[in-house]
N, C-alpha and C. Protein backbone atom coordinates (compact mmCIF):
# COMPACT_ATOMS: atom_id res chain seq x y z
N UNK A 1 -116.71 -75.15 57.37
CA UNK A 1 -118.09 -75.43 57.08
C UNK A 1 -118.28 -76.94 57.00
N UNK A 2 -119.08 -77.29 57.43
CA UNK A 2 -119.78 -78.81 57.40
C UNK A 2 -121.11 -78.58 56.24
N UNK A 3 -120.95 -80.14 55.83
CA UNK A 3 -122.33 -80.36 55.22
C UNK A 3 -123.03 -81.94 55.54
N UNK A 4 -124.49 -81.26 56.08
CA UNK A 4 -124.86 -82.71 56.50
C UNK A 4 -125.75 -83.16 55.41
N UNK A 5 -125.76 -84.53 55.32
CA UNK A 5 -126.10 -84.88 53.91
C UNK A 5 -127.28 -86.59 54.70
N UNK A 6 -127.93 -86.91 53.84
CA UNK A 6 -129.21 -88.11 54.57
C UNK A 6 -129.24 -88.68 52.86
N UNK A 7 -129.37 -90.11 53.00
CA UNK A 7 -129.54 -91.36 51.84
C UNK A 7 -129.82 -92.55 52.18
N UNK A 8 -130.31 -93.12 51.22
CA UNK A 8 -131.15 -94.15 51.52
C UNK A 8 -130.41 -95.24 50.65
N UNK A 9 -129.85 -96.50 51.84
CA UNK A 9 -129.44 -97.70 50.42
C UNK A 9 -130.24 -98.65 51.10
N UNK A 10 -130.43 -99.89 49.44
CA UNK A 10 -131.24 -100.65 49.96
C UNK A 10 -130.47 -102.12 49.82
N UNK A 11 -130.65 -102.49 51.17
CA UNK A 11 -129.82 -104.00 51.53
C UNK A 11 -130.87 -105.28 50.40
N UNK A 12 -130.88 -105.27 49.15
CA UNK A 12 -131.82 -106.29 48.55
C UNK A 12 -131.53 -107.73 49.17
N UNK A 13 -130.57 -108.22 49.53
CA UNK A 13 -130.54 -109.20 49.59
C UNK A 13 -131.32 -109.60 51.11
N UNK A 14 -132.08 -108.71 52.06
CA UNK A 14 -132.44 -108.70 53.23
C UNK A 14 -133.79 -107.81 52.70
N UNK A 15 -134.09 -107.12 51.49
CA UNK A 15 -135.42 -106.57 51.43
C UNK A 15 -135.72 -105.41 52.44
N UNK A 16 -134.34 -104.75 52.41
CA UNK A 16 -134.38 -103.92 53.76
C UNK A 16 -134.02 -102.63 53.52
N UNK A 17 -134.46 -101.22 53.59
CA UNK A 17 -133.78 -99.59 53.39
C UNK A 17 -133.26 -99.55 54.86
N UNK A 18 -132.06 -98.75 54.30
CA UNK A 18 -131.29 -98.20 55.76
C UNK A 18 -131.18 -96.65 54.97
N UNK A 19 -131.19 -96.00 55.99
CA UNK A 19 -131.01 -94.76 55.93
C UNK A 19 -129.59 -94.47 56.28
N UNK A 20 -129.22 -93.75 55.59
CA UNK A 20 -127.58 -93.03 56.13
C UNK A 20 -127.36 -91.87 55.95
N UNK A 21 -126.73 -91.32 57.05
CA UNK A 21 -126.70 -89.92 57.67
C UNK A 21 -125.48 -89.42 57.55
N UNK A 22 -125.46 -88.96 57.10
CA UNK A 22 -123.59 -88.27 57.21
C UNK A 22 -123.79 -86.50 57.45
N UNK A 23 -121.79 -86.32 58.23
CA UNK A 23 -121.65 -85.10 58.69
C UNK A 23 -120.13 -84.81 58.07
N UNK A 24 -119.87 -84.05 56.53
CA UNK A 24 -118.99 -84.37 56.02
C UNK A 24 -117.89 -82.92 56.62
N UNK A 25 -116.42 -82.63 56.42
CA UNK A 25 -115.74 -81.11 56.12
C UNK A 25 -115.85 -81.22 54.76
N UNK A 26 -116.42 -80.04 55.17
CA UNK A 26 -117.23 -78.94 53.34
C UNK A 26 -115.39 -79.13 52.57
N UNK A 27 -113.90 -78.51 53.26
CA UNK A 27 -112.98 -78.42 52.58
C UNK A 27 -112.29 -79.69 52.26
N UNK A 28 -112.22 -80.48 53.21
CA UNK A 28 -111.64 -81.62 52.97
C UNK A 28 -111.96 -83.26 52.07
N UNK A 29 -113.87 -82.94 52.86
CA UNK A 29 -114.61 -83.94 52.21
C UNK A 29 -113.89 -84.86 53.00
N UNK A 30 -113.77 -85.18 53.95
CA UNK A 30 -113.67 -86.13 55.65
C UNK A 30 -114.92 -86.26 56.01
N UNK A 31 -115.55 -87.57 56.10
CA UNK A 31 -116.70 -88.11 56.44
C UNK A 31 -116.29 -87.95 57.97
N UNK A 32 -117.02 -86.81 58.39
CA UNK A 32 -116.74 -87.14 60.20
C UNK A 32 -117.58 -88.26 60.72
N UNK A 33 -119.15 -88.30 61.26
CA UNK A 33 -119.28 -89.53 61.12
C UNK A 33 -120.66 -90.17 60.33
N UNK A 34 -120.62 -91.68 59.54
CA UNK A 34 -121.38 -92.02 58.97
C UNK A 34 -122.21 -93.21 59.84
N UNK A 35 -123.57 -92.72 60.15
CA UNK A 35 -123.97 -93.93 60.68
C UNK A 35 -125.32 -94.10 59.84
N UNK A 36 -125.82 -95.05 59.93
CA UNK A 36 -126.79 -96.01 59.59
C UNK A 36 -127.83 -96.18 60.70
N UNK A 37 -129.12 -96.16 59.93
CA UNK A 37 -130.28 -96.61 60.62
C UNK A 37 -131.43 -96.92 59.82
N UNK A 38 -131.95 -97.65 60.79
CA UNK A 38 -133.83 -98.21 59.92
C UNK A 38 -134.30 -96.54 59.45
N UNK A 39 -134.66 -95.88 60.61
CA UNK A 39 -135.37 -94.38 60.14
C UNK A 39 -134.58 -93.26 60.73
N UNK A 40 -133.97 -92.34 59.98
CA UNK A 40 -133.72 -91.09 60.44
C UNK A 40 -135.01 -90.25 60.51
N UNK A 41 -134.28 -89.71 61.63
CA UNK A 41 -135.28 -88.39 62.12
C UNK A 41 -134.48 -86.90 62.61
N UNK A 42 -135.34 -86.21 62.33
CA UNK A 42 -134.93 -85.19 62.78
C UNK A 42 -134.15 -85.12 64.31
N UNK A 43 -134.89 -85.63 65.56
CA UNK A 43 -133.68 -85.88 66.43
C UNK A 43 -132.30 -86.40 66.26
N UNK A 44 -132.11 -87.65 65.27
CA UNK A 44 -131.39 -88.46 64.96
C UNK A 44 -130.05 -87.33 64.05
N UNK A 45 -130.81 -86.52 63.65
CA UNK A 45 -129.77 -85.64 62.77
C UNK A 45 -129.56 -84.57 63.65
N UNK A 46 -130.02 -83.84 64.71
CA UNK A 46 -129.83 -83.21 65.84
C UNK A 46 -129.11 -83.59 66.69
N UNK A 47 -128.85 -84.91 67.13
CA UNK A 47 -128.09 -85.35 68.28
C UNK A 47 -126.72 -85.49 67.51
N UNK A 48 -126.93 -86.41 66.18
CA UNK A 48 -125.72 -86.62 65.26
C UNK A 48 -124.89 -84.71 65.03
N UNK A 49 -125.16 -83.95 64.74
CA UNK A 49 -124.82 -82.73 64.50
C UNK A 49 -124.10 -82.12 65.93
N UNK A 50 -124.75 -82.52 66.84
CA UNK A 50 -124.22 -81.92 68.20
C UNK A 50 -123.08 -82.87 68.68
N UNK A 51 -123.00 -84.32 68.26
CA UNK A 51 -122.25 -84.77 69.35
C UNK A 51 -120.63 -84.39 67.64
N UNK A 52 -120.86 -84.50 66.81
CA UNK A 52 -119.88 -83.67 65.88
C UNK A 52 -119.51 -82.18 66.34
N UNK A 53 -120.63 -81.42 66.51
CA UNK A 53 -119.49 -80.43 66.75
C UNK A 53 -119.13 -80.59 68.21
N UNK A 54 -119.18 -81.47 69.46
CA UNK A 54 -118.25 -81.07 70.51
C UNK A 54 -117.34 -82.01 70.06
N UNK A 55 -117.16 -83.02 69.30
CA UNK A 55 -116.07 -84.02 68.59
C UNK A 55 -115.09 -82.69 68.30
N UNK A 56 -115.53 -82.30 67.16
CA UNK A 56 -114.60 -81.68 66.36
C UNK A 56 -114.43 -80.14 66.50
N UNK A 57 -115.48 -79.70 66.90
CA UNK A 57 -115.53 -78.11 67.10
C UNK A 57 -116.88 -77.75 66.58
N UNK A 58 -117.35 -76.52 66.85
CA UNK A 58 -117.97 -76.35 66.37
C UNK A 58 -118.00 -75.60 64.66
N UNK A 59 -118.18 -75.67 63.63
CA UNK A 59 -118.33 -75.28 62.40
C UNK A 59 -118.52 -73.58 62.31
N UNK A 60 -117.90 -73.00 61.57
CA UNK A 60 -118.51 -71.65 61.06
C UNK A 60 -119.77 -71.66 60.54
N UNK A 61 -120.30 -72.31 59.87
CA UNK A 61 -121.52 -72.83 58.91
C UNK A 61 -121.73 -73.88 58.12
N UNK A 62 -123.50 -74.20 58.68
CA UNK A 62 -123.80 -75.69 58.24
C UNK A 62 -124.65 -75.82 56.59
N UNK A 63 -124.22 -76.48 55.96
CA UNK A 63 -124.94 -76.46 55.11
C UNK A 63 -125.60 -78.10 54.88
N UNK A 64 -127.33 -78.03 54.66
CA UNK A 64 -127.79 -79.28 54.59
C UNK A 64 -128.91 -79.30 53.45
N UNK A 65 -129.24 -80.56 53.43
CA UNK A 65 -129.78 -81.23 52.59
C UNK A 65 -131.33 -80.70 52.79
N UNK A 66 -132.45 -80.61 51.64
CA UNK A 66 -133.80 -80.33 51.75
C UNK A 66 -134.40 -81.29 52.23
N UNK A 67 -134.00 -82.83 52.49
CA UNK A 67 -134.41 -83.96 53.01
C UNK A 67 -135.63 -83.21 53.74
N UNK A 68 -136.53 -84.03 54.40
CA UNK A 68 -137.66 -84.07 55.52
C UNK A 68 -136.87 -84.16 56.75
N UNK A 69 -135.96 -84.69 57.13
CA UNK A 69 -134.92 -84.87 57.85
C UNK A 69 -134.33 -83.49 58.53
N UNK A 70 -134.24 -82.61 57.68
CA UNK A 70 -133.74 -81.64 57.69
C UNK A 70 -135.07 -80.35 57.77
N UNK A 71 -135.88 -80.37 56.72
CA UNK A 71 -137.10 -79.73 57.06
C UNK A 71 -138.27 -80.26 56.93
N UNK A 72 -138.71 -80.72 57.99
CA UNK A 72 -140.16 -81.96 58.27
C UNK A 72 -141.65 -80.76 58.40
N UNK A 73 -141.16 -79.44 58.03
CA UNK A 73 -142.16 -78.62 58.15
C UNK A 73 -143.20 -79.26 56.31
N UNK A 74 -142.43 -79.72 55.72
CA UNK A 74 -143.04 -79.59 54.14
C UNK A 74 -143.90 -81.32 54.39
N UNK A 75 -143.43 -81.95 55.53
CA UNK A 75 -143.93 -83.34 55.49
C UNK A 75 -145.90 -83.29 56.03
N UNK A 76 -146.32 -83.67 55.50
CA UNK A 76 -147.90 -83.80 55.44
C UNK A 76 -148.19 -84.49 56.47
N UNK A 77 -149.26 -84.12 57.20
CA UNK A 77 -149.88 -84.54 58.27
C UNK A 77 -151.16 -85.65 58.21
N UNK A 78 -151.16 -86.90 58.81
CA UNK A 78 -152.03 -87.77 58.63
C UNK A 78 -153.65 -87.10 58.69
């Protein structure tokens, strides 16, 4: 099992949020991979998830975060 997980640190000394995305093993707790960006998005966690499992295999089951990231159905429309 994998768990994908989304956080936000903030670079103060640049006045800047980066978002960080991770795709961890649920047993091991092995950060497969952690990347960084201005904005995650739902593609961004889609492409990240796919190019992990042909990396590593594919997972029995994913478990993720309630982020917007993850379900952008709850995110409000302008």
């Amino acid at each position: 099992m994998t768990h994908a997980d989304h956080g936000i640190l903030t670079l103060v000394n640049l006045g800047q949020d980066i978002e960080i995305s991770t795709v961890n093993d649920d047993h091991s707790r092995f950060a497969l991979p952690v990347t960084a960006y201005l904005v995650v998005t739902a593609q961004v966690v889609s492409a990240q998830c796919c190019a992990t499992d042909s990396e590593y295999k594919a997972p029995a089951a994913t478990l993720i975060d309630n982020g917007l990231v993850f379900a952008a159905r709850f995110r409000s429309r302008p």
